[in-house]
N, C-alpha and C. Protein backbone atom coordinates (compact mmCIF):
# COMPACT_ATOMS: atom_id res chain seq x y z
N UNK A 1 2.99 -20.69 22.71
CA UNK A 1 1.76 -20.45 21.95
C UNK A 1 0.60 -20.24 22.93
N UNK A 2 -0.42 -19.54 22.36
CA UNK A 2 -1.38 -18.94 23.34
C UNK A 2 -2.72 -19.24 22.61
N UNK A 3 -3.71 -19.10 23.23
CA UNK A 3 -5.12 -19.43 22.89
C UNK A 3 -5.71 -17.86 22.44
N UNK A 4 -6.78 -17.61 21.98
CA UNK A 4 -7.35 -16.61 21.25
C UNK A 4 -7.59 -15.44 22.59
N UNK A 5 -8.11 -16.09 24.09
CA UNK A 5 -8.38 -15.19 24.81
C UNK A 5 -7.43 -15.56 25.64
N UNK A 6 -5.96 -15.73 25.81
CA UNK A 6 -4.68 -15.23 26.14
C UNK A 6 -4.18 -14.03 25.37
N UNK A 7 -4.48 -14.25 23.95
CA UNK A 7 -3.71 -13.71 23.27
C UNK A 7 -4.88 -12.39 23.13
N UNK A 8 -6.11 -12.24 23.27
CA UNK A 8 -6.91 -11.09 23.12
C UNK A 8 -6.74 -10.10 24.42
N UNK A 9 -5.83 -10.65 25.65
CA UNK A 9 -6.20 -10.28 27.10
C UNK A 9 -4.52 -9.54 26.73
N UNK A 10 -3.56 -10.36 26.50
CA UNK A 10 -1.93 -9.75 26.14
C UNK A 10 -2.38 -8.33 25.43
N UNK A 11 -2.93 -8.41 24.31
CA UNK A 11 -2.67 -7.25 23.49
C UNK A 11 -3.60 -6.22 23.33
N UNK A 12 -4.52 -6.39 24.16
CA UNK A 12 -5.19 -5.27 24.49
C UNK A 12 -4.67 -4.79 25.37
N UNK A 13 -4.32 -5.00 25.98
CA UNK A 13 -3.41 -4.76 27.63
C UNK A 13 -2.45 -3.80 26.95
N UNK A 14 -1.69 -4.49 25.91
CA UNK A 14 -0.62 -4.01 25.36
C UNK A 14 -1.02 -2.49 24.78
N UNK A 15 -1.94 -2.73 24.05
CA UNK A 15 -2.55 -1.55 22.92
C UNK A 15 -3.17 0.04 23.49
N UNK A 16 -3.81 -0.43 24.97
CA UNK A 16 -4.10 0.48 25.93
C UNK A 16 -2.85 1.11 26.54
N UNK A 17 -1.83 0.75 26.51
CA UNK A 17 -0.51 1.24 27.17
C UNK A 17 0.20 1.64 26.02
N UNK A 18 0.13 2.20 24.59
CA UNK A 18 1.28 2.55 24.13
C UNK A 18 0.32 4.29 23.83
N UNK A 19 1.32 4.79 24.39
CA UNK A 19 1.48 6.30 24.38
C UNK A 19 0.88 6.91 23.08
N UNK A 20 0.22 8.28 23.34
CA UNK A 20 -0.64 9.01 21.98
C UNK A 20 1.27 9.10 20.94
N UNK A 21 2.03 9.36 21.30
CA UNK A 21 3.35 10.10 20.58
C UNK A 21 3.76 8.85 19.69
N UNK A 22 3.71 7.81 20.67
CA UNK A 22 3.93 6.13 19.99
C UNK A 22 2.92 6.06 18.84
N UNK A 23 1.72 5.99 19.11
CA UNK A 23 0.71 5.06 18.42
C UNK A 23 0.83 6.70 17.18
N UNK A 24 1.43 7.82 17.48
CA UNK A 24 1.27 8.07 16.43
C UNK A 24 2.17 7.53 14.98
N UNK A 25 3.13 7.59 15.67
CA UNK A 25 4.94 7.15 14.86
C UNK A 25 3.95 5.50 13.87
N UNK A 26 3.09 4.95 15.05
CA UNK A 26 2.92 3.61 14.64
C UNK A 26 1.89 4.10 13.22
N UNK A 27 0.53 4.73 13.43
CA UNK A 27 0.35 4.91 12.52
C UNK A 27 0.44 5.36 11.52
N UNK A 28 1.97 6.92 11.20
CA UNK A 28 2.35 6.97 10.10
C UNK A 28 2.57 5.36 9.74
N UNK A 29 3.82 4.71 10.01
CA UNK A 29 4.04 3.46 9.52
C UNK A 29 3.04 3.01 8.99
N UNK A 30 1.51 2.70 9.77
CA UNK A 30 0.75 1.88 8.69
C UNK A 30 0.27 2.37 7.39
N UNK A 31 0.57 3.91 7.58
CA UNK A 31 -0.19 4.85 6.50
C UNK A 31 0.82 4.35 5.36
N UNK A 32 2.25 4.18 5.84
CA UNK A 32 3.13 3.98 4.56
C UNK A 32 3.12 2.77 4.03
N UNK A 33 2.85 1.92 4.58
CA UNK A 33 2.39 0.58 4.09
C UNK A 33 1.15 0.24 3.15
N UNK A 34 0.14 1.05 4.14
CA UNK A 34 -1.14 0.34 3.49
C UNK A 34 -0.97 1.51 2.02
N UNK A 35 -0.20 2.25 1.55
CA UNK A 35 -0.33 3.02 0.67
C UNK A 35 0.21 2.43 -0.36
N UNK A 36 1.16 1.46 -0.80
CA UNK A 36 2.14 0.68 -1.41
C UNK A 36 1.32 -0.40 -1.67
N UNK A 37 0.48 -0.86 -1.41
CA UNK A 37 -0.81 -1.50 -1.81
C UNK A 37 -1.10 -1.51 -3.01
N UNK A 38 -1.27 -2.36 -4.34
CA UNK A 38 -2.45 -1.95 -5.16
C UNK A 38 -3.87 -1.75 -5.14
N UNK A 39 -3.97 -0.69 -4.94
CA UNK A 39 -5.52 -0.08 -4.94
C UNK A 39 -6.67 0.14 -6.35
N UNK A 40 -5.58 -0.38 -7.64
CA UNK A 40 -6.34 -0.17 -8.67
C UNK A 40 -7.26 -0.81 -9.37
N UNK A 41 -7.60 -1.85 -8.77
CA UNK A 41 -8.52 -2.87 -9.40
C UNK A 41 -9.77 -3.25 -7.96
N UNK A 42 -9.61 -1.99 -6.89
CA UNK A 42 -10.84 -2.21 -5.98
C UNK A 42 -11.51 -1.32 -6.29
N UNK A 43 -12.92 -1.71 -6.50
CA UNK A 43 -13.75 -0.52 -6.50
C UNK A 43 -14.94 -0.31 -5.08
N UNK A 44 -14.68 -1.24 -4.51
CA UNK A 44 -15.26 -1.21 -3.18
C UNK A 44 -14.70 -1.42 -1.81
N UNK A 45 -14.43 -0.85 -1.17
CA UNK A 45 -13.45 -0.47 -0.19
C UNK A 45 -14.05 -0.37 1.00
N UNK A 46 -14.31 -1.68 1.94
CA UNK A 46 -15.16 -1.48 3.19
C UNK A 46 -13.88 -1.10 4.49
N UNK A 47 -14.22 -0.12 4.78
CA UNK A 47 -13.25 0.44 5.98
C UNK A 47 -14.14 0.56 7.43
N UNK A 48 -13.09 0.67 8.36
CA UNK A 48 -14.02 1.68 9.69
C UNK A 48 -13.23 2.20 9.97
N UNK A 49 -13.68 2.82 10.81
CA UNK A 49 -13.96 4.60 11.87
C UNK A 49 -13.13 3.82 13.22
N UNK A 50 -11.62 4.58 13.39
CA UNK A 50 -11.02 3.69 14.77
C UNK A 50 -11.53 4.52 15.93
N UNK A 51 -11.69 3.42 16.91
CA UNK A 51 -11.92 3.68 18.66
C UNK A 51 -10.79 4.39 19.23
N UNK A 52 -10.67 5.47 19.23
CA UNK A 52 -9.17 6.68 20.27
C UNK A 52 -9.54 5.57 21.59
N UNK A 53 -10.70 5.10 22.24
CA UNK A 53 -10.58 4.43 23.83
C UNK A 53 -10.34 3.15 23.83
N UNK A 54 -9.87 2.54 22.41
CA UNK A 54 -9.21 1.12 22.39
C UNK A 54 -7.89 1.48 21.94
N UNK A 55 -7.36 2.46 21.55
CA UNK A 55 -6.32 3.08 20.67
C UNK A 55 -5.97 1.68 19.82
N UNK A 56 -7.18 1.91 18.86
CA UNK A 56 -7.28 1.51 17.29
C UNK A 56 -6.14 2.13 16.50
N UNK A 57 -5.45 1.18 15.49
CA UNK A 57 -4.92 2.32 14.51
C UNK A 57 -6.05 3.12 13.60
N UNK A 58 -5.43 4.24 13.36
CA UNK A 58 -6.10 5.59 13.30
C UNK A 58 -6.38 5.60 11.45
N UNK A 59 -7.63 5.07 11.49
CA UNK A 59 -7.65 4.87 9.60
C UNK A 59 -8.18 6.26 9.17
N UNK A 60 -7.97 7.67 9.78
CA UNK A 60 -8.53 8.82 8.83
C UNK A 60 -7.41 8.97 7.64
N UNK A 61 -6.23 8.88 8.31
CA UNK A 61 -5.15 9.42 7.22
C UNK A 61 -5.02 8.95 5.65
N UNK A 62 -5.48 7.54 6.07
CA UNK A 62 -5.77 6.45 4.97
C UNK A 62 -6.80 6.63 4.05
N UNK A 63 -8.45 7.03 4.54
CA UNK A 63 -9.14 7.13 4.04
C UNK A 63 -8.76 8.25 3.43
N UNK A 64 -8.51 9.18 3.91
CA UNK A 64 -8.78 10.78 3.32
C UNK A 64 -7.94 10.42 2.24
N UNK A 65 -6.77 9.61 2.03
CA UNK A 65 -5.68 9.56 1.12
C UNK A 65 -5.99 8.83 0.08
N UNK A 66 -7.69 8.14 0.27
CA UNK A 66 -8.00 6.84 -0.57
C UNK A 66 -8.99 7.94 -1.52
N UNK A 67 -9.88 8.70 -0.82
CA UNK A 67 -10.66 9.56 -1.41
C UNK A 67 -9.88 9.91 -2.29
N UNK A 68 -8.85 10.93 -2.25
CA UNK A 68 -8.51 11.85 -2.82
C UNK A 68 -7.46 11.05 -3.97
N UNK A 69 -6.69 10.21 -3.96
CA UNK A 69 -5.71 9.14 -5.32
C UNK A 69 -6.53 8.42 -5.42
N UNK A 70 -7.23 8.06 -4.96
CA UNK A 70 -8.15 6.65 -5.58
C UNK A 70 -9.65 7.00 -5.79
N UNK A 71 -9.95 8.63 -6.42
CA UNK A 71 -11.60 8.25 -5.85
C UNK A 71 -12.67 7.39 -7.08
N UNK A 72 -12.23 6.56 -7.52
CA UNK A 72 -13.10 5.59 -8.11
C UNK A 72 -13.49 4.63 -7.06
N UNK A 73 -12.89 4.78 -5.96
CA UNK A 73 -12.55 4.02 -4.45
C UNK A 73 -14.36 4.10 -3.79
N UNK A 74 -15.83 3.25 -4.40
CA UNK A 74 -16.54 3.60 -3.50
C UNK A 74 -16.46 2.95 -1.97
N UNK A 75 -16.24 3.90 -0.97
CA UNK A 75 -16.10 3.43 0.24
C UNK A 75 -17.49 3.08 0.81
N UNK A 76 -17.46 2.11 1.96
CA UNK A 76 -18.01 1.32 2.58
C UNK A 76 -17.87 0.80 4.10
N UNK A 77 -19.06 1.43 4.91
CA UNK A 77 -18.54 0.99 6.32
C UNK A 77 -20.14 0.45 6.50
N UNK A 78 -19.77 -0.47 8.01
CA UNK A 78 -21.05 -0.97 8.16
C UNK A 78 -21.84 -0.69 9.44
N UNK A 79 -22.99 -1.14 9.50
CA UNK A 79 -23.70 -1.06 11.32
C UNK A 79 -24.00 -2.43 11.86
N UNK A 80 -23.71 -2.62 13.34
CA UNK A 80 -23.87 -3.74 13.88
C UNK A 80 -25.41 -3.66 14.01
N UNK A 81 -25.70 -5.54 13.50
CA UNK A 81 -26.90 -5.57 14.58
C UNK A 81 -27.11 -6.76 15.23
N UNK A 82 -27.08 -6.13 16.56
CA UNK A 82 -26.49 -6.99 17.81
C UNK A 82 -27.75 -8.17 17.43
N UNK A 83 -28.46 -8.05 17.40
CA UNK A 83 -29.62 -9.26 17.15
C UNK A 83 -29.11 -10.62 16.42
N UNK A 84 -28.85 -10.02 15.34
CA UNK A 84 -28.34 -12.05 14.65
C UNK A 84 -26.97 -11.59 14.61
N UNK A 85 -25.35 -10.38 15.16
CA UNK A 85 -24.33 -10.78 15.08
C UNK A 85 -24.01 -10.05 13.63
N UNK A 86 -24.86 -9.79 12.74
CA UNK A 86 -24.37 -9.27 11.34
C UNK A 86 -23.98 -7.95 11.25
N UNK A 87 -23.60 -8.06 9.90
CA UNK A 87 -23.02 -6.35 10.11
C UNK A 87 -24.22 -5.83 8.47
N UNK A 88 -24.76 -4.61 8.22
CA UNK A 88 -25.47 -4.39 7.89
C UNK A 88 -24.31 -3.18 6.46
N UNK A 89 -24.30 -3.10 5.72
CA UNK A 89 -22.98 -2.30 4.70
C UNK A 89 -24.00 -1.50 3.66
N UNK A 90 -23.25 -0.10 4.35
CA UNK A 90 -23.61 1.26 4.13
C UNK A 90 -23.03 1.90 2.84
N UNK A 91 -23.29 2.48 1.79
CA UNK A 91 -21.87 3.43 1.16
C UNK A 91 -21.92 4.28 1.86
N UNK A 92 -20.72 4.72 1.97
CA UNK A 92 -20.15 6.01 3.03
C UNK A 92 -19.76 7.06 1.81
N UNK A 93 -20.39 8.29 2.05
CA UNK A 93 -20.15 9.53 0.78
C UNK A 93 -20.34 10.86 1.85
N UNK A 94 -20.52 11.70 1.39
CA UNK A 94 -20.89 12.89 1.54
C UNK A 94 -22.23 13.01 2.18
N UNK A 95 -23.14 12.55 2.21
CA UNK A 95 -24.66 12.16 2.18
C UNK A 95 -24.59 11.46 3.54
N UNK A 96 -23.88 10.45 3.98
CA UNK A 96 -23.99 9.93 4.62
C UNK A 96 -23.71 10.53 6.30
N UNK A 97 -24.99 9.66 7.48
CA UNK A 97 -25.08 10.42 8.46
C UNK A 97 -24.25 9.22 9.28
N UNK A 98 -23.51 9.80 10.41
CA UNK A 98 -22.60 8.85 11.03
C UNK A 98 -23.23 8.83 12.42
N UNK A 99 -23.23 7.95 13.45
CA UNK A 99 -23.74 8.20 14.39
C UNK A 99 -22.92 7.11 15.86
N UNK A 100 -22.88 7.53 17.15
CA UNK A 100 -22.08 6.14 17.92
C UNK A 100 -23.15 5.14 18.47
N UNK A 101 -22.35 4.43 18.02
CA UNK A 101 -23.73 2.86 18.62
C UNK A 101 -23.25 2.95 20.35
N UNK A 102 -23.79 2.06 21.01
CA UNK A 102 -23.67 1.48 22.45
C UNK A 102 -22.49 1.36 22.99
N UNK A 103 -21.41 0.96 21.59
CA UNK A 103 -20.19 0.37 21.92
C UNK A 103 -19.34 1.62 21.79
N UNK A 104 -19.79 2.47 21.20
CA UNK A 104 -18.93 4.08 21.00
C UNK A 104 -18.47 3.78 19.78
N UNK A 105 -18.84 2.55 18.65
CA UNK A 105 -18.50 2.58 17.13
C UNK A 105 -19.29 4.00 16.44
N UNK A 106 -18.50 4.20 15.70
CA UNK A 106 -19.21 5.38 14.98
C UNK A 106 -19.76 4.31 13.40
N UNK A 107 -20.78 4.80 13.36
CA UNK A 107 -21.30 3.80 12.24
C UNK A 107 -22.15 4.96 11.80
N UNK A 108 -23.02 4.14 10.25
CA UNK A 108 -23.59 4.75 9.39
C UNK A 108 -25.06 4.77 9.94
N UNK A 109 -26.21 5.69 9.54
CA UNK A 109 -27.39 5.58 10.18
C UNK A 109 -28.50 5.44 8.94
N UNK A 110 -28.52 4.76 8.24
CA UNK A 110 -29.67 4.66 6.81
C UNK A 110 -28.61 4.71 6.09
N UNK A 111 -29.14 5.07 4.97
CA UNK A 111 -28.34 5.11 3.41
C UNK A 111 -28.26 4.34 2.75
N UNK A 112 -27.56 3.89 1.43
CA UNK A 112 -27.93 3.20 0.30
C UNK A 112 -26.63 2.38 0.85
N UNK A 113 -27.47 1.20 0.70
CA UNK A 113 -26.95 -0.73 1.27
C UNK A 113 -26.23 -1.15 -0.46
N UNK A 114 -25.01 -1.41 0.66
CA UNK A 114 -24.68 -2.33 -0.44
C UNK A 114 -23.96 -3.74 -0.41
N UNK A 115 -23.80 -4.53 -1.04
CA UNK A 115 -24.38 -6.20 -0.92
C UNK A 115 -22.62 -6.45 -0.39
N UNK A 116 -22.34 -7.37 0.19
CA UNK A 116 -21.07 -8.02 0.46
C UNK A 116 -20.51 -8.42 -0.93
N UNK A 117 -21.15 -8.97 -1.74
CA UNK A 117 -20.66 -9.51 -3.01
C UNK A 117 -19.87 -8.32 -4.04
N UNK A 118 -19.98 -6.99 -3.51
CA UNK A 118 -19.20 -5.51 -4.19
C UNK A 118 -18.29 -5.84 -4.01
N UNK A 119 -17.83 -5.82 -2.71
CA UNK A 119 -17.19 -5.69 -1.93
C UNK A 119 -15.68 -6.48 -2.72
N UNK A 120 -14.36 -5.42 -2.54
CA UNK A 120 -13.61 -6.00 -2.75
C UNK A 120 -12.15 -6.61 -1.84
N UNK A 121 -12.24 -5.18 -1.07
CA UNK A 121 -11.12 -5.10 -0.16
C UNK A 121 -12.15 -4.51 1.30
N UNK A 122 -10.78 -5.46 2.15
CA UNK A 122 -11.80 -4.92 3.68
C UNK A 122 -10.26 -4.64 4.66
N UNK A 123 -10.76 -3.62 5.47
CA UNK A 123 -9.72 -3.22 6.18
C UNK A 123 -10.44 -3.78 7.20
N UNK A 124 -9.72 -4.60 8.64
CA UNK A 124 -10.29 -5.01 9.34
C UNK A 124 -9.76 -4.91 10.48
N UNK A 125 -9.99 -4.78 11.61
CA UNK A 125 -9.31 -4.47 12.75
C UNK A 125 -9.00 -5.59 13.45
N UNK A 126 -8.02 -5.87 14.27
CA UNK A 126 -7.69 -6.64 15.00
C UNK A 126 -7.04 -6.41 16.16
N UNK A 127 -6.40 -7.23 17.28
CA UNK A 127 -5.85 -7.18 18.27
C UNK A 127 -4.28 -7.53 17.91
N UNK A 128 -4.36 -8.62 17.23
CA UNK A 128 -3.01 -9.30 16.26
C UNK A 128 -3.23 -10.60 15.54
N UNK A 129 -2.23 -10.75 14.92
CA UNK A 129 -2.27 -11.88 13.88
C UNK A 129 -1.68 -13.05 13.96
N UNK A 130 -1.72 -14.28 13.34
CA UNK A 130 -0.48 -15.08 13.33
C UNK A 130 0.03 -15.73 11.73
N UNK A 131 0.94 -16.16 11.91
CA UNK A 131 1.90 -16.39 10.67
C UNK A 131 0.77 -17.08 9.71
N UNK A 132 -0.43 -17.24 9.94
CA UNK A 132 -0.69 -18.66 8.51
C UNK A 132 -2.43 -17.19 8.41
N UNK A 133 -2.10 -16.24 8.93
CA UNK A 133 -3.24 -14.71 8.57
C UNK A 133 -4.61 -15.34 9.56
N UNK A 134 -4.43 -15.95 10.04
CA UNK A 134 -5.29 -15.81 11.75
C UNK A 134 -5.14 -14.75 12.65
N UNK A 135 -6.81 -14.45 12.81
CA UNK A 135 -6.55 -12.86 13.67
C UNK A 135 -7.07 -13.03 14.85
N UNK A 136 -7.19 -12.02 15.90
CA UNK A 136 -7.72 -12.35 17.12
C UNK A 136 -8.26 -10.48 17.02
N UNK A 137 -9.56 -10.91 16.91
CA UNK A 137 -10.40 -9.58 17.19
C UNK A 137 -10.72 -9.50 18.72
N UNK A 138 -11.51 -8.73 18.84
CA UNK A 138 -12.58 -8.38 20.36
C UNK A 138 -13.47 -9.81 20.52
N UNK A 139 -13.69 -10.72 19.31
CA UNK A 139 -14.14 -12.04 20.02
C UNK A 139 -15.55 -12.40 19.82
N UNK A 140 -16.59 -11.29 18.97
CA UNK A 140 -17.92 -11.31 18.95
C UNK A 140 -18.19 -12.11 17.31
N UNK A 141 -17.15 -12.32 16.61
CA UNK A 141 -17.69 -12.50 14.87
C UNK A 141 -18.37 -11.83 14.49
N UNK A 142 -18.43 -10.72 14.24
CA UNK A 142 -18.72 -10.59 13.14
C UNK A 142 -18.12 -9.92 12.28
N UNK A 143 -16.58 -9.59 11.88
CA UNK A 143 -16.35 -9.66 10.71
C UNK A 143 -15.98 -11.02 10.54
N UNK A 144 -16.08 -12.24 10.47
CA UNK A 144 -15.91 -13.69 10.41
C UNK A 144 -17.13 -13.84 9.61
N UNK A 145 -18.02 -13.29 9.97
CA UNK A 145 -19.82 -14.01 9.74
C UNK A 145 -19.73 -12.53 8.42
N UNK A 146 -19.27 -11.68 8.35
CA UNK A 146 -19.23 -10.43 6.88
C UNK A 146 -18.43 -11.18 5.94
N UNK A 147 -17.22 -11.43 6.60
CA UNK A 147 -16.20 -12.10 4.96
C UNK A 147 -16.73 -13.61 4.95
N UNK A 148 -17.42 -13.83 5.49
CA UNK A 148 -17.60 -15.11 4.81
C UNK A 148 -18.84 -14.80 4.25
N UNK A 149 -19.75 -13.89 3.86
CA UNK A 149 -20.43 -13.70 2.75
C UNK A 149 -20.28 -12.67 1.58
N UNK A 150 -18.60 -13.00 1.81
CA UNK A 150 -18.23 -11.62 0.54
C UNK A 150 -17.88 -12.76 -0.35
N UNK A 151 -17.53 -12.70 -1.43
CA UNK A 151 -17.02 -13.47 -3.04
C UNK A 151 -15.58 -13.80 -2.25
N UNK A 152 -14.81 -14.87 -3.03
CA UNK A 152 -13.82 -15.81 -2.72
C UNK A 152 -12.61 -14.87 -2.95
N UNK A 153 -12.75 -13.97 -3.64
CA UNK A 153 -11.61 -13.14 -3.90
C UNK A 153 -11.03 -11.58 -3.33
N UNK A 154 -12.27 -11.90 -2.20
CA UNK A 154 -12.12 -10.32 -1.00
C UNK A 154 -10.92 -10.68 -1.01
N UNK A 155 -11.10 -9.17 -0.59
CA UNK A 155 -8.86 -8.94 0.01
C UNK A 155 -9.29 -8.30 1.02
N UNK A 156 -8.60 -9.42 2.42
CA UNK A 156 -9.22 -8.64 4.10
C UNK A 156 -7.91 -8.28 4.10
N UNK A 157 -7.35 -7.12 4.57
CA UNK A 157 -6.35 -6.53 5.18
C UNK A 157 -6.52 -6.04 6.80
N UNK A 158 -5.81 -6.66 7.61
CA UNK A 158 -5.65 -6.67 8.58
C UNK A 158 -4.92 -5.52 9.07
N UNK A 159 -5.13 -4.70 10.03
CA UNK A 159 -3.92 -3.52 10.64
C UNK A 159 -4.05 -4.02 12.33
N UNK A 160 -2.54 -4.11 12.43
CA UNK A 160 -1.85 -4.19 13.38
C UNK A 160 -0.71 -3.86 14.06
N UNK A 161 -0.82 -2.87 14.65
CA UNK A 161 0.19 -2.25 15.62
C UNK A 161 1.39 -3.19 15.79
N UNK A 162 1.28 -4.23 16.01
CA UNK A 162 2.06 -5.84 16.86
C UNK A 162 2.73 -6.73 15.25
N UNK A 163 3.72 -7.05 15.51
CA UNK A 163 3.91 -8.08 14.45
C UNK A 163 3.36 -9.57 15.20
N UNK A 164 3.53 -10.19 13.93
CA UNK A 164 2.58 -11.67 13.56
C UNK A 164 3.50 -12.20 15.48
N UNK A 165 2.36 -13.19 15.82
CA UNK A 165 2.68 -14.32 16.74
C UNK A 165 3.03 -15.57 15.84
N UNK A 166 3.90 -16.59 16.24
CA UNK A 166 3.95 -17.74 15.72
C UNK A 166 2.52 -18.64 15.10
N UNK A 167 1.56 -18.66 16.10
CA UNK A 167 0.37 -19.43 15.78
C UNK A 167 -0.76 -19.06 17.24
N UNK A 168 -1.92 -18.93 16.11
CA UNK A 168 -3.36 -19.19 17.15
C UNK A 168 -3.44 -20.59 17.65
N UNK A 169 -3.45 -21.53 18.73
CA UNK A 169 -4.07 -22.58 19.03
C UNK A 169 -5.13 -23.16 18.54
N UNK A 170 -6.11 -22.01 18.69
CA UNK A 170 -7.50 -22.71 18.81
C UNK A 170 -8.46 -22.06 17.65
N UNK A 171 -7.72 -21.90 16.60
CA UNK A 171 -8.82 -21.40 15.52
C UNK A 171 -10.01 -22.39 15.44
N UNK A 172 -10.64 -21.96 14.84
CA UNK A 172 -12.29 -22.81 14.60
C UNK A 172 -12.71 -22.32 13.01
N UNK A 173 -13.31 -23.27 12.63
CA UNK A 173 -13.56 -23.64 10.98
C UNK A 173 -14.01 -22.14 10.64
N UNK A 174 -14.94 -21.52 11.52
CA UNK A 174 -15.48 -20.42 11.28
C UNK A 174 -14.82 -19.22 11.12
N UNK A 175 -13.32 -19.48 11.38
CA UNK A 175 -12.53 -17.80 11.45
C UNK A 175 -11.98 -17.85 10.05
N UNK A 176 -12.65 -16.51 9.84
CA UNK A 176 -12.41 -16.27 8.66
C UNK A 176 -10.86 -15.66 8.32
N UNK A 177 -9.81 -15.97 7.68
CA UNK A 177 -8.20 -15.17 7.88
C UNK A 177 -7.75 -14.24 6.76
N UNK A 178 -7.13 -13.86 6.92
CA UNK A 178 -6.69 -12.65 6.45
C UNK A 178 -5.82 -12.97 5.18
N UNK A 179 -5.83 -12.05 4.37
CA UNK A 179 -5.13 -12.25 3.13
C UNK A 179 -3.74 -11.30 3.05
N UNK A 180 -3.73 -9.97 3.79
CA UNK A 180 -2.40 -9.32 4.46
C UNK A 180 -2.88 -8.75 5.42
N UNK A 181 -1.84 -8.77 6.17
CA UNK A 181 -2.04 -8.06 7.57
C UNK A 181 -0.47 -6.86 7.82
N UNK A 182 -1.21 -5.74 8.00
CA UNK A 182 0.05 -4.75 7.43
C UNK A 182 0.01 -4.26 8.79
N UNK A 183 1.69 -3.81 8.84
CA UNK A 183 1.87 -3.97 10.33
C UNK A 183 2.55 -1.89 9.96
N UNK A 184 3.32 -1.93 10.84
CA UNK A 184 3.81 0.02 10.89
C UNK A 184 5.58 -0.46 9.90
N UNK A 185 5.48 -1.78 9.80
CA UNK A 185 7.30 -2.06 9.57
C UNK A 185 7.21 -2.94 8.00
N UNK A 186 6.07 -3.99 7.89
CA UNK A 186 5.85 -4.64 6.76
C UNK A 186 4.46 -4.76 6.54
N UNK A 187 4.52 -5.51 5.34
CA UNK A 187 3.37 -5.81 5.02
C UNK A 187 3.36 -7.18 4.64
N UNK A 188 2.71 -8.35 5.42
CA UNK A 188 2.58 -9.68 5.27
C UNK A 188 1.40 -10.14 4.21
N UNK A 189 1.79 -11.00 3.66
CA UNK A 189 1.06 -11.24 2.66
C UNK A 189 0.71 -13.06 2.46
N UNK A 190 -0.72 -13.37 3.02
CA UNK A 190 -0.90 -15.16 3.39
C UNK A 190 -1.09 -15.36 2.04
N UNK A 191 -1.35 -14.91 0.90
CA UNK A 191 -2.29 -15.81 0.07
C UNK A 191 -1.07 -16.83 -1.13
């Protein structure tokens, strides 16, 4: 068992080394997963925009696929602000202007805010997971400090390249966990 920044230092390491041909194979897989999902009772759908220089799994295929079968689906991405750690939640439409922050996130630039409490389902990025839906992000909170001001019945979905580790060590009261974490092979389900 490993601590959060063992286990954030392993799989980034890891994630930077798997090949464009790999990580593609990987993200069909998640596309087929996260599609088998029930999607019919979300009407708010907070997603992001993946990093190609972290080789993120690749959420266009998903979205474009959410637009088009699901578009009662209003989508939702957010902007950091580095000041208090929060994340600031945009609707994402047609209208909307995208722009890269500091970090090379592509985020929203104005537009019509909408409250965490919409919010139903969150796709969330991670490094990897462990068996009881403990994640190990990049390490800053704030999607920890977002789902913990969404309603009790968000559905965080986790994507991860990596299947589950046995256990995080060192969670803290504050990490917020995951309700599935869908991998390219299954789809785990904590709740």
């Amino acid at each position: 068992m490993m601590t959060k920044r063992e286990l954030r230092k392993v799989y980034r390491e890891k994630r930077l080394l798997l090949d464009e041909g790999y990580r593609e194979q990987l993200d069909s897989g998640l596309f087929d997963q996260l599609i088998r999902l029930d999607w019919s009772k979300c009407n708010y759908l907070h997603v992001f925009l993946s990093l190609p220089k972290y080789n993120e799994p690749d959420t266009s295929g998903f979205i474009h696929w959410i637009r088009h079968q699901h578009p009662h689906i209003k989508l939702v991405m957010s902007k950091t602000d580095l000041a208090d750690g929060s994340m600031i939640n945009y609707l994402w439409n047609e209208h909307t202007f995208i722009a890269q922050n500091q970090w090379g996130l592509l985020e929203p630039v104005g537009g019509e805010i909408v409250s965490e409490e919409l919010v139903d389902s969150v796709l969330v990025p991670l490094l990897v997971a462990d068996k009881k839906g403990n994640r190990i992000g990049y390490g800053k909170g704030f999607y920890d400090r977002f789902l913990a001001k969404c309603r009790d019945d968000v559905r965080p979905i986790g994507l991860s390249y990596f299947d589950l580790v046995e256990q995080i060590v060192d969670t803290e009261e504050w990490d917020f966990p995951l309700k599935y974490c869908v991998t390219p092979d299954k789809t785990y389900n904590f709740y």
